[in-house]
Protein backbone atom coordinates (compact mmCIF):
# COMPACT_ATOMS: atom_id res chain seq x y z
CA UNK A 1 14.80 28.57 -22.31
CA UNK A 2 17.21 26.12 -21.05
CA UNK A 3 15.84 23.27 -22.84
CA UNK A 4 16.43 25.42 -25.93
CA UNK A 5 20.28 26.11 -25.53
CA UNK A 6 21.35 22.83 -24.25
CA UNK A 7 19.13 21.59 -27.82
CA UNK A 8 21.26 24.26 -29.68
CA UNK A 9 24.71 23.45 -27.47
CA UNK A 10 24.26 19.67 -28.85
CA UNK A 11 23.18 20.49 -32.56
CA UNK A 12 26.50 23.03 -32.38
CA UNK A 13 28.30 20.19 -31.79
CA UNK A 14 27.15 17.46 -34.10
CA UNK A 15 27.50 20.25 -36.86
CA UNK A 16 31.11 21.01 -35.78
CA UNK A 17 32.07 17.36 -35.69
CA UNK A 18 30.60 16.68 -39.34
CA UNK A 19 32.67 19.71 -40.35
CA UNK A 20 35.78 18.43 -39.11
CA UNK A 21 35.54 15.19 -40.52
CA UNK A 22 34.70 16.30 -43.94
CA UNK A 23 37.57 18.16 -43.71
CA UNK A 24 40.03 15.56 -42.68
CA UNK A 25 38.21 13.19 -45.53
CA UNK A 26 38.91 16.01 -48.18
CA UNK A 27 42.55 16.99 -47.13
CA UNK A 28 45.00 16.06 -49.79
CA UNK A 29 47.52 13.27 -49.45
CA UNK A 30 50.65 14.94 -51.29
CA UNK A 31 52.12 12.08 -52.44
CA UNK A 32 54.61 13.61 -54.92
CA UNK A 33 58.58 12.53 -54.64
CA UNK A 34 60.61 15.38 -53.92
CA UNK A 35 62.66 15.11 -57.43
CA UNK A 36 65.34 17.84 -55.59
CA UNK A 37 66.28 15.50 -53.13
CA UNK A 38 65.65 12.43 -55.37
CA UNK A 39 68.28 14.06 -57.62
CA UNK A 40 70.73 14.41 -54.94
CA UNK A 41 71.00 11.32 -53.66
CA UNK A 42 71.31 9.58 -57.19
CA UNK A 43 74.05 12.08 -57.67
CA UNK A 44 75.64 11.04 -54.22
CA UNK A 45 75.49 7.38 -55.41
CA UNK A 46 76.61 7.49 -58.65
CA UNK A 47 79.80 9.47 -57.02
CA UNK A 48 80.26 7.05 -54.62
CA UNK A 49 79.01 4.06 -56.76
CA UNK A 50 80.75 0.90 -55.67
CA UNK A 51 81.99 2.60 -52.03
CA UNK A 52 78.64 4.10 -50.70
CA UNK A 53 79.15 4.47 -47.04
CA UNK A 54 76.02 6.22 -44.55
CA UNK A 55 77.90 9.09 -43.59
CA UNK A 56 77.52 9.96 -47.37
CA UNK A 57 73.55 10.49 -46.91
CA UNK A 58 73.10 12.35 -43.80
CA UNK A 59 71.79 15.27 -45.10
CA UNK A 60 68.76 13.23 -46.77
CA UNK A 61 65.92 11.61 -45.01
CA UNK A 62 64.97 9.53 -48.13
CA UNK A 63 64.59 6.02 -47.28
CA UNK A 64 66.09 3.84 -50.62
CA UNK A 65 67.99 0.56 -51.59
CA UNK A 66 70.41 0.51 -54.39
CA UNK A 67 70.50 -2.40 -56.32
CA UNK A 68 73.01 -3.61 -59.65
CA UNK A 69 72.35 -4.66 -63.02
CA UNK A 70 71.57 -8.25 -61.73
CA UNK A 71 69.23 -6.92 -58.89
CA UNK A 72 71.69 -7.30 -56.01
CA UNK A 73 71.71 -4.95 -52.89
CA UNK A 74 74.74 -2.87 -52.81
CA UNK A 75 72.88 -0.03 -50.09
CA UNK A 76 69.96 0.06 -47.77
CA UNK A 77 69.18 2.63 -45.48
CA UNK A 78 66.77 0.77 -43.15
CA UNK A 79 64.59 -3.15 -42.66
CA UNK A 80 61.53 -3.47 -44.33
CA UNK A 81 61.75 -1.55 -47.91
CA UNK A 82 61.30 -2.73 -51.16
CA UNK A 83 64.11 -4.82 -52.40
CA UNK A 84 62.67 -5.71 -55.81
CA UNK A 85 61.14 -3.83 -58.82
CA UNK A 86 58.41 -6.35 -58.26
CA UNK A 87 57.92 -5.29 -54.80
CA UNK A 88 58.10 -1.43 -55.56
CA UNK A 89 55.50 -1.34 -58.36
CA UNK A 90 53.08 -3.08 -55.56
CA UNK A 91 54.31 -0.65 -52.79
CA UNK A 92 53.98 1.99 -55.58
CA UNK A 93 57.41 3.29 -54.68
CA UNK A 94 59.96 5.54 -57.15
CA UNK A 95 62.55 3.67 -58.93
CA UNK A 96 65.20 5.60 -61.09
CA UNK A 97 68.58 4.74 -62.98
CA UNK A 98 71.59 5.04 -61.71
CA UNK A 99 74.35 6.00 -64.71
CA UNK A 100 77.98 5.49 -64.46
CA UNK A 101 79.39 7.34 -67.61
CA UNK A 102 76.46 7.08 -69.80
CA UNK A 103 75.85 3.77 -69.06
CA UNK A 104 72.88 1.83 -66.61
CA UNK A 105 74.91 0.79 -63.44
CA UNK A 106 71.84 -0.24 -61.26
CA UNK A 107 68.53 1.00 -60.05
CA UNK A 108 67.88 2.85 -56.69
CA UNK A 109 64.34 2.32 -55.17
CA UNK A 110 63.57 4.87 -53.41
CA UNK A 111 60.73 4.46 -50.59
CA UNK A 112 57.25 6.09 -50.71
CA UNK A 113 55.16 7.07 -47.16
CA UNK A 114 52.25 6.94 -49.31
CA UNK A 115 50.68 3.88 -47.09
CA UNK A 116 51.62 6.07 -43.96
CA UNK A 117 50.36 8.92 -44.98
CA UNK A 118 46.72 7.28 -45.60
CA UNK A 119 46.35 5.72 -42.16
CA UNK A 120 47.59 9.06 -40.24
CA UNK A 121 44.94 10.51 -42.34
CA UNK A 122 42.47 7.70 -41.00
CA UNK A 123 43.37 8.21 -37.46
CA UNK A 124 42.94 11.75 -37.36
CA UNK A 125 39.37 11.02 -38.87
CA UNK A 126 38.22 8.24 -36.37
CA UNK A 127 39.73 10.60 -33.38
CA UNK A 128 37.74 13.67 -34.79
CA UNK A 129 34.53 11.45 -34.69
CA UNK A 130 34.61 9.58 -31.35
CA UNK A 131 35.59 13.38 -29.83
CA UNK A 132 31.95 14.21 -31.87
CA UNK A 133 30.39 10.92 -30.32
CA UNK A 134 31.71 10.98 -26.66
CA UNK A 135 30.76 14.93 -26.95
CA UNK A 136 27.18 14.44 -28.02
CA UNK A 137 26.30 11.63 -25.88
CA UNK A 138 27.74 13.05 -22.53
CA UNK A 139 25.15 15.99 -23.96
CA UNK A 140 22.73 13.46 -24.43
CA UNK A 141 22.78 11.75 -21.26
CA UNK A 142 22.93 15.71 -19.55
CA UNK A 143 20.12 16.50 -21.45
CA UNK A 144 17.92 13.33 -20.78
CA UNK A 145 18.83 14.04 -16.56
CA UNK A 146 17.73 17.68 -17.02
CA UNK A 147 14.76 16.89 -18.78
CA UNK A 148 13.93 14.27 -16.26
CA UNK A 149 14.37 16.46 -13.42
CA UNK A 150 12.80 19.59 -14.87
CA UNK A 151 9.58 17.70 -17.03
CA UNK A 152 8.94 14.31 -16.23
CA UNK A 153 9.15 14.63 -12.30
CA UNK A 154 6.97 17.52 -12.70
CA UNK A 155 4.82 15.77 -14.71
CA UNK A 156 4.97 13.12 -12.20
CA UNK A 157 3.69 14.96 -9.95
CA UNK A 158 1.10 16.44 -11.45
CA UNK A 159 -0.03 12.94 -12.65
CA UNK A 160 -0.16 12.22 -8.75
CA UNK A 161 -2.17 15.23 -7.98
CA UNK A 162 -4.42 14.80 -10.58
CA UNK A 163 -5.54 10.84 -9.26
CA UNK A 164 -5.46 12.89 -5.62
CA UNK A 165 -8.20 15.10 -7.62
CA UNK A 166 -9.96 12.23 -9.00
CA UNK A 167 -10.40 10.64 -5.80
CA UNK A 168 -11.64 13.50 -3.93
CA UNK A 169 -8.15 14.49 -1.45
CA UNK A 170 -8.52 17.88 -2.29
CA UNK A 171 -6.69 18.97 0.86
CA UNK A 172 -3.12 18.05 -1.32
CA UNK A 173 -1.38 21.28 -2.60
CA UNK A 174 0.23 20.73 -5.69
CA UNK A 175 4.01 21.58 -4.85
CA UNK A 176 6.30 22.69 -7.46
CA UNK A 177 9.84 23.79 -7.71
CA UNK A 178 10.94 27.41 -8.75
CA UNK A 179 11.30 27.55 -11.96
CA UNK A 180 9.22 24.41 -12.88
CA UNK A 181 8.80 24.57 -17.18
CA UNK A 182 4.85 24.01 -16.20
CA UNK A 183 4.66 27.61 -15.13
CA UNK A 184 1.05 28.98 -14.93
CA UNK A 185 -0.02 25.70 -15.90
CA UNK A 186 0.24 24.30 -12.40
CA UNK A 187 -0.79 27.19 -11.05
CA UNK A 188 -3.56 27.29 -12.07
CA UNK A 189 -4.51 23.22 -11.24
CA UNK A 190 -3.38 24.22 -7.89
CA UNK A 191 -6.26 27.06 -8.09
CA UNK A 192 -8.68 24.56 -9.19
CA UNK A 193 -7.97 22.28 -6.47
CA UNK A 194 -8.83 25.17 -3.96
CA UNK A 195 -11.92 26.09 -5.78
CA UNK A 196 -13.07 22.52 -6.07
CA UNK A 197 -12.67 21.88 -2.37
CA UNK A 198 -14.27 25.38 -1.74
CA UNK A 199 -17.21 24.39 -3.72
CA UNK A 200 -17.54 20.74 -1.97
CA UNK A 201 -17.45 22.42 1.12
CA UNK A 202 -20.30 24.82 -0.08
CA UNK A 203 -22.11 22.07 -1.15
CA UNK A 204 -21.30 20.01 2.02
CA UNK A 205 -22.70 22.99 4.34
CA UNK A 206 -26.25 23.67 1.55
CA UNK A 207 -26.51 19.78 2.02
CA UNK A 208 -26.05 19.86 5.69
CA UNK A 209 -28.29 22.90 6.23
CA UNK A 210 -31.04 21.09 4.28
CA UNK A 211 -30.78 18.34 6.24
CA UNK A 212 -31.03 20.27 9.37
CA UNK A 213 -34.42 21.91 7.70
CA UNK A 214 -35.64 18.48 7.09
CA UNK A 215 -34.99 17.32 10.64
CA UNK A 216 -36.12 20.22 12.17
CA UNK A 217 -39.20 20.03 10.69
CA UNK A 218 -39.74 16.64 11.11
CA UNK A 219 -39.57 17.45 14.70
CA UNK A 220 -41.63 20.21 14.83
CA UNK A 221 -44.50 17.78 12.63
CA UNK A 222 -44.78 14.96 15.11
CA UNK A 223 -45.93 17.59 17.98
CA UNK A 224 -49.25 18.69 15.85
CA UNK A 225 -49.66 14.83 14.95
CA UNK A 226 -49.09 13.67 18.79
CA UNK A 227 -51.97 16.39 19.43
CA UNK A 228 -54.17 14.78 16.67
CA UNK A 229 -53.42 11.44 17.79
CA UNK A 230 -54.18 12.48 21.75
CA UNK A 231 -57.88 14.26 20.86
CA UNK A 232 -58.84 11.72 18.47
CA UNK A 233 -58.11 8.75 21.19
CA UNK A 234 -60.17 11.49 23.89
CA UNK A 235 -63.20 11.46 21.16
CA UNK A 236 -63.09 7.77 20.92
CA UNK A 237 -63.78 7.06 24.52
CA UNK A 238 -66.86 9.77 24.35
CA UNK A 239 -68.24 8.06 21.30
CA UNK A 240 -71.09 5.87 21.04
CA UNK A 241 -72.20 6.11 17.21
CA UNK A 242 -70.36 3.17 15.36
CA UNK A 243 -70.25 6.01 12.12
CA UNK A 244 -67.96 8.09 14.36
CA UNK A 245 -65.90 5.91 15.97
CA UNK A 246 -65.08 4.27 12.52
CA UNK A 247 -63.95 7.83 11.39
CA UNK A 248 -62.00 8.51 14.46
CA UNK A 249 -60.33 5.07 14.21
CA UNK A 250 -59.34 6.28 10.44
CA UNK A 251 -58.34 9.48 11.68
CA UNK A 252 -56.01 7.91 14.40
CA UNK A 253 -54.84 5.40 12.21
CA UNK A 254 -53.85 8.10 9.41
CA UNK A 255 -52.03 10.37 11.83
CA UNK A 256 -50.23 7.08 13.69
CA UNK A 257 -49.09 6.36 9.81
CA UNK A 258 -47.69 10.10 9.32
CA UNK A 259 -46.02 9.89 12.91
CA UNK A 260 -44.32 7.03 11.26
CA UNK A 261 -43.13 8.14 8.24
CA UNK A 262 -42.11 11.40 9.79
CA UNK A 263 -40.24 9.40 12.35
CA UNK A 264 -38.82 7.37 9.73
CA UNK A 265 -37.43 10.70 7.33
CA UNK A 266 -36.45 12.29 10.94
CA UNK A 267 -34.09 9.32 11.57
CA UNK A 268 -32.73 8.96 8.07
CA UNK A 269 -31.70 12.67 8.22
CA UNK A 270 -30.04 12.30 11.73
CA UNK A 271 -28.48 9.36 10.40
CA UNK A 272 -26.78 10.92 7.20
CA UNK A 273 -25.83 13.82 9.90
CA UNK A 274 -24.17 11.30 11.68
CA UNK A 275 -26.22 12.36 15.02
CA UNK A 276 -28.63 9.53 15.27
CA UNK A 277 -27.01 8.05 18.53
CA UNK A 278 -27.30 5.28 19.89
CA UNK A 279 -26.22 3.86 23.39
CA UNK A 280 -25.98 0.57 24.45
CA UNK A 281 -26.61 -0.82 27.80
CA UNK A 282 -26.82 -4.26 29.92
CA UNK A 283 -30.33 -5.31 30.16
CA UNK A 284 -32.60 -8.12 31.35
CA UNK A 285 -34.43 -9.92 28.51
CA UNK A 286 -37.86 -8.82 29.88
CA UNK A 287 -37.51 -5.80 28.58
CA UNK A 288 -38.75 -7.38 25.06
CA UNK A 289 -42.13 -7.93 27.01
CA UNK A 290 -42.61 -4.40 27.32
CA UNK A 291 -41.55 -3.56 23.49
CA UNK A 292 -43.42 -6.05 21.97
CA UNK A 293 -46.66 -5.08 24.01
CA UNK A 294 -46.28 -1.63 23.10
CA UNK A 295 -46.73 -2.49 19.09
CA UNK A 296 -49.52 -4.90 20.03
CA UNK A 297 -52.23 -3.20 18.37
CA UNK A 298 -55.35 -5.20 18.19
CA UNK A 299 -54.02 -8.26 19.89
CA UNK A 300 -52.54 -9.48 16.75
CA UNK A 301 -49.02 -10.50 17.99
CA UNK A 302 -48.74 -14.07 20.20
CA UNK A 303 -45.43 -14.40 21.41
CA UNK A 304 -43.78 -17.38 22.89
CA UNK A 305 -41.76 -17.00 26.42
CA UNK A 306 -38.44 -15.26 25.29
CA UNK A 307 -35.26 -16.94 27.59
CA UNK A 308 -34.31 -15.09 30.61
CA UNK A 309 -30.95 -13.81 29.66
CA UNK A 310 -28.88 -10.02 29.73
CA UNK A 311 -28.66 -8.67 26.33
CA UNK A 312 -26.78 -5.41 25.16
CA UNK A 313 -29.42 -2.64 23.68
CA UNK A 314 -30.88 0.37 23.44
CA UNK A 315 -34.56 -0.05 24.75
CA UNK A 316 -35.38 3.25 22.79
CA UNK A 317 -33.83 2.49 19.65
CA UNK A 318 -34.80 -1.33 19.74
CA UNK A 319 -38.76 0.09 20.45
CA UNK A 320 -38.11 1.96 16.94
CA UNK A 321 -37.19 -1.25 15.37
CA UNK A 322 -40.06 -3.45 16.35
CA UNK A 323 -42.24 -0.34 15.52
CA UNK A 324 -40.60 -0.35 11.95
CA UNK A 325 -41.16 -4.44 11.26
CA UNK A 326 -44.29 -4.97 12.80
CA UNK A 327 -45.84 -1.30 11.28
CA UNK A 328 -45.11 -3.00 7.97
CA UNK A 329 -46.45 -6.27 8.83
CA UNK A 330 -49.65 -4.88 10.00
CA UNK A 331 -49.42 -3.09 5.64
CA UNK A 332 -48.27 -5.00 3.72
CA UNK A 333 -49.79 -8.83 5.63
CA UNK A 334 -52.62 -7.62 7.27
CA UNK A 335 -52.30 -10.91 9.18
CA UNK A 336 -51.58 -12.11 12.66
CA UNK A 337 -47.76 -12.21 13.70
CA UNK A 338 -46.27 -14.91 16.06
CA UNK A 339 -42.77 -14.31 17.60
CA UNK A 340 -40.62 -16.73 18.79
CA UNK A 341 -37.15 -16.54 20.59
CA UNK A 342 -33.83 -18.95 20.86
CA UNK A 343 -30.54 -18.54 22.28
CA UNK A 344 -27.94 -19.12 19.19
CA UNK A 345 -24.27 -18.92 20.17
CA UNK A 346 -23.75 -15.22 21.69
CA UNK A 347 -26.77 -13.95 20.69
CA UNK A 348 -30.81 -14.04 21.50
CA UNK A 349 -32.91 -14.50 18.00
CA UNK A 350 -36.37 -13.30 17.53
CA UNK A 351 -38.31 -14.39 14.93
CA UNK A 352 -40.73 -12.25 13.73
CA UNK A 353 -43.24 -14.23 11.50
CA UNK A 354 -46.27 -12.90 9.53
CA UNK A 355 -48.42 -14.80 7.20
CA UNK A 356 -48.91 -13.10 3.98
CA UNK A 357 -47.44 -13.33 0.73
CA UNK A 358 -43.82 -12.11 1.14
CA UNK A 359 -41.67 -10.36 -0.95
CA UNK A 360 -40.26 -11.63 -4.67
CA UNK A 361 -36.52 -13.45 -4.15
CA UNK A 362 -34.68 -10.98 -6.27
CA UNK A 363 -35.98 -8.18 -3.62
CA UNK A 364 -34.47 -9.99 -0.45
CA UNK A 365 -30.99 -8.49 -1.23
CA UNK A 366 -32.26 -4.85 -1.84
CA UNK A 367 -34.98 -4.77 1.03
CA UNK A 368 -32.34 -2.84 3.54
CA UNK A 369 -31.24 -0.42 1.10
CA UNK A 370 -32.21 3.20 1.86
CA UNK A 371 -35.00 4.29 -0.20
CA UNK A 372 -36.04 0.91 -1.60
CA UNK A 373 -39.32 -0.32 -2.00
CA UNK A 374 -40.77 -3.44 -3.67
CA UNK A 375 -43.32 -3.92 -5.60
CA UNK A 376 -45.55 -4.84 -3.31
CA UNK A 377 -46.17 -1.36 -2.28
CA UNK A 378 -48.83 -0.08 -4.68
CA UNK A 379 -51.53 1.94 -3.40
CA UNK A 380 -49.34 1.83 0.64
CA UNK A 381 -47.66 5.03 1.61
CA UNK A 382 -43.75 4.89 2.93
CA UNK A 383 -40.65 6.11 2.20
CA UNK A 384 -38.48 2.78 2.19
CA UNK A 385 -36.37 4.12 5.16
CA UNK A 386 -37.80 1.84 7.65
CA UNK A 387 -35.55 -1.65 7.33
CA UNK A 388 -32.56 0.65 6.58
CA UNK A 389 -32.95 2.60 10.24
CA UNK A 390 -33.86 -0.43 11.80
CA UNK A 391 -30.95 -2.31 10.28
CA UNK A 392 -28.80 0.35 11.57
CA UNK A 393 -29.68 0.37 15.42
CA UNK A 394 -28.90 -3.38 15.16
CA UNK A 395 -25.66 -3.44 13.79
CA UNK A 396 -24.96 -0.10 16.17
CA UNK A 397 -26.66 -2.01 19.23
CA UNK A 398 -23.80 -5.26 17.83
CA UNK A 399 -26.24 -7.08 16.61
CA UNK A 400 -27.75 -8.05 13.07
CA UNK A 401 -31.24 -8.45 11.15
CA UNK A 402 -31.90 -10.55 8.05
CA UNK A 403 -35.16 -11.70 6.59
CA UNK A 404 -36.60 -14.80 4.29
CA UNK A 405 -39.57 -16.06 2.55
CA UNK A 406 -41.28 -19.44 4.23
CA UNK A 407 -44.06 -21.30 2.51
CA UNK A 408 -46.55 -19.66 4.59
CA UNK A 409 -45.35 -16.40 5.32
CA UNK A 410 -42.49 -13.47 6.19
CA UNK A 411 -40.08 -13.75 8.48
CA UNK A 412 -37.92 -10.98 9.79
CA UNK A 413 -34.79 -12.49 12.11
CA UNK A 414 -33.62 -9.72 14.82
CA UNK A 415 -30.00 -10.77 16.75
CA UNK A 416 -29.38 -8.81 19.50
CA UNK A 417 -26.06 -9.58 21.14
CA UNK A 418 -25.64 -11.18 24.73
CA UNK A 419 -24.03 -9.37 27.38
């Protein structure tokens, strides 16, 4: 409403200024000699002709010159008039006779404002349009300040709320002065930025109480599996019959590959809760003895002696990892792994070195992301969380894991930091 009278104020005065100046352009210049006075004074000179004196003509305010037969000034009332016919045709001013009985004595030239006149005129024209000017831009420049304050800062900041939107910092009210000209329409943004960060939260608990499903169950899965694992070991020591004890190797070997993957989707959930914790401690490098012994399944691994030295770990979580590289060693090889150790700057390397066919170049980069699986994997069950967890302890435990192709095999680097 504002916006509409200061529009109105400023079109009231443009329209008002126009109308003044076409009235000062169309007001007549009365240019007419008064003849009554013109009369009078030709009167007064032709009485006084040859002894004209100024106290004779103070009742006129004509200004003349009175000249003779042979053009010579006998009166002037002021400087500056004409003093020829010549010069009072150009200046367009009134000449008349002056007669001394009946007979041409002289001319009087008697001074026309007409030049005057026309440049009062002008002035009063330029002064009524520079009032319209300097009016309608101090408008102007009101106007532009009052729509910057009450539109574009507004806008402003609802430009800034919406990239606050975009990005997700739905925790940003969208503040407004009274009386803002966006009315209900920021309103109701405001309203959708409460019902958007309502609905992420919704979606942030459903999410989060799926993933507490998932790991719960995951839990409760490995107990039955343990128990599967425990009675099929029990049957193997009681069995003679090579038929059965290939079955009951099958049977472990299936439930020791669900106990992984369930291990593998119970950490990957834990992680994305952000409760898969790990805790570092000092320990003595022997420790890797007892971890690599405990994946040593079939006396396939030969390791080298790994340097005395204290590292920083956790033994559980770094178990997990050399569970998760040498589980898919034993799948995807099927051949013998040799480890090896070194001490490189502050950390201890293990390299973990199988002697199958690897994995294609372009795969290298991806083989960490969650999920992933190359295309070596047809016909081999997983879930491609295994390198991702196991990349995680490291870099939690300060360490690091990478992995390349060799000529003759797969090798998986593990750093795990000094103490």
């Amino acid at each position: 409403m504002r916006m509409k009278w200061m529009f109105l104020t400023i079109l009231i005065v443009f329209m008002t200024g126009m109308i003044l100046s076409l009235l000062v352009i169309n007001t007549k210049v009365n240019t007419d000699v008064d003849v009554v006075a013109v009369n009078e004074v030709v009167k007064i000179t032709e009485s006084r002709w040859g002894n004209m004196k100024p106290e004779d003509y103070h009742a006129t305010q004509l200004q003349f010159v009175v000249l003779d037969n042979n053009g010579t000034i006998l009166y002037q009332t002021a400087e500056g008039l004409s003093t020829t016919l010549n010069d009072a045709m150009k200046n367009r001013d009134t000449v008349t006779d002056i007669m001394i009985d009946d007979r041409l004595a002289g001319k009087m030239i008697i001074h026309n404002d007409y030049q005057a006149i026309i440049e009062q005129s002008r002035s009063r024209l330029v002064s009524v349009m520079m009032t319209t000017f300097v009016a309608i831009t101090a408008l102007c420049i009101f106007y532009i300040l009052f729509l910057n304050h009450r539109v574009f800062k507004p806008f402003k900041k609802l430009q800034n709320f919406a990239v606050n939107v975009a990005r997700g910092n739905l925790d940003i009210p969208l503040k407004m002065d009274k009386n803002n000209p966006f009315g209900a329409f920021t309103e109701s943004f405001d309203i959708m930025r409460e019902e958007l960060a309502a609905a992420r939260q919704s979606e942030y608990a459903a999410n989060r109480s799926k993933k507490e499903l998932v790991a719960g169950l995951s839990h409760d899965i490995k107990t039955p599996v343990a128990s599967i694992k425990a009675v099929s070991e029990l049957m193997l020591i009681r069995a003679s019959d090579d038929k059965v004890i290939k079955q009951l190797n099958m049977i472990y070997s299936k439930a020791e590959q669900i106990n992984l993957l369930v291990t593998d989707m119970f950490h990957a959930t834990l992680e994305e809760l952000q409760e898969l914790k790990v805790t570092v401690s000092e320990e003595l490098s022997e420790v890797l003895s007892g971890i690599i012994a405990n994946v040593n399944y079939d006396d396939q691994i030969s390791c080298d002696p790994i340097p005395a030295c204290m590292i920083v770990t956790d033994v559980t979580r770094l178990q997990q990892v050399f569970d998760n590289i040498l589980s898919n060693s034993y799948k995807y090889a099927g051949t013998s792994v040799k480890i090896t150790s070194q001490i490189n700057d502050a950390y201890l390397e293990l390299h973990i070195m199988d002697y199958g066919q690897g994995v294609d170049e372009d795969e290298l980069p991806l083989l960490f992301n969650k999920f992933y699986r190359g295309q070596n994997v047809v016909g081999q069950s997983g879930t491609g969380l295994g390198l991702f967890i196991s990349k995680y302890f490291m870099q939690k435990m300060l360490g690091d894991m990478e992995c390349h192709n060799r000529d003759d095999g797969f090798t998986v680097i593990l750093r795990i930091k000094l103490a």
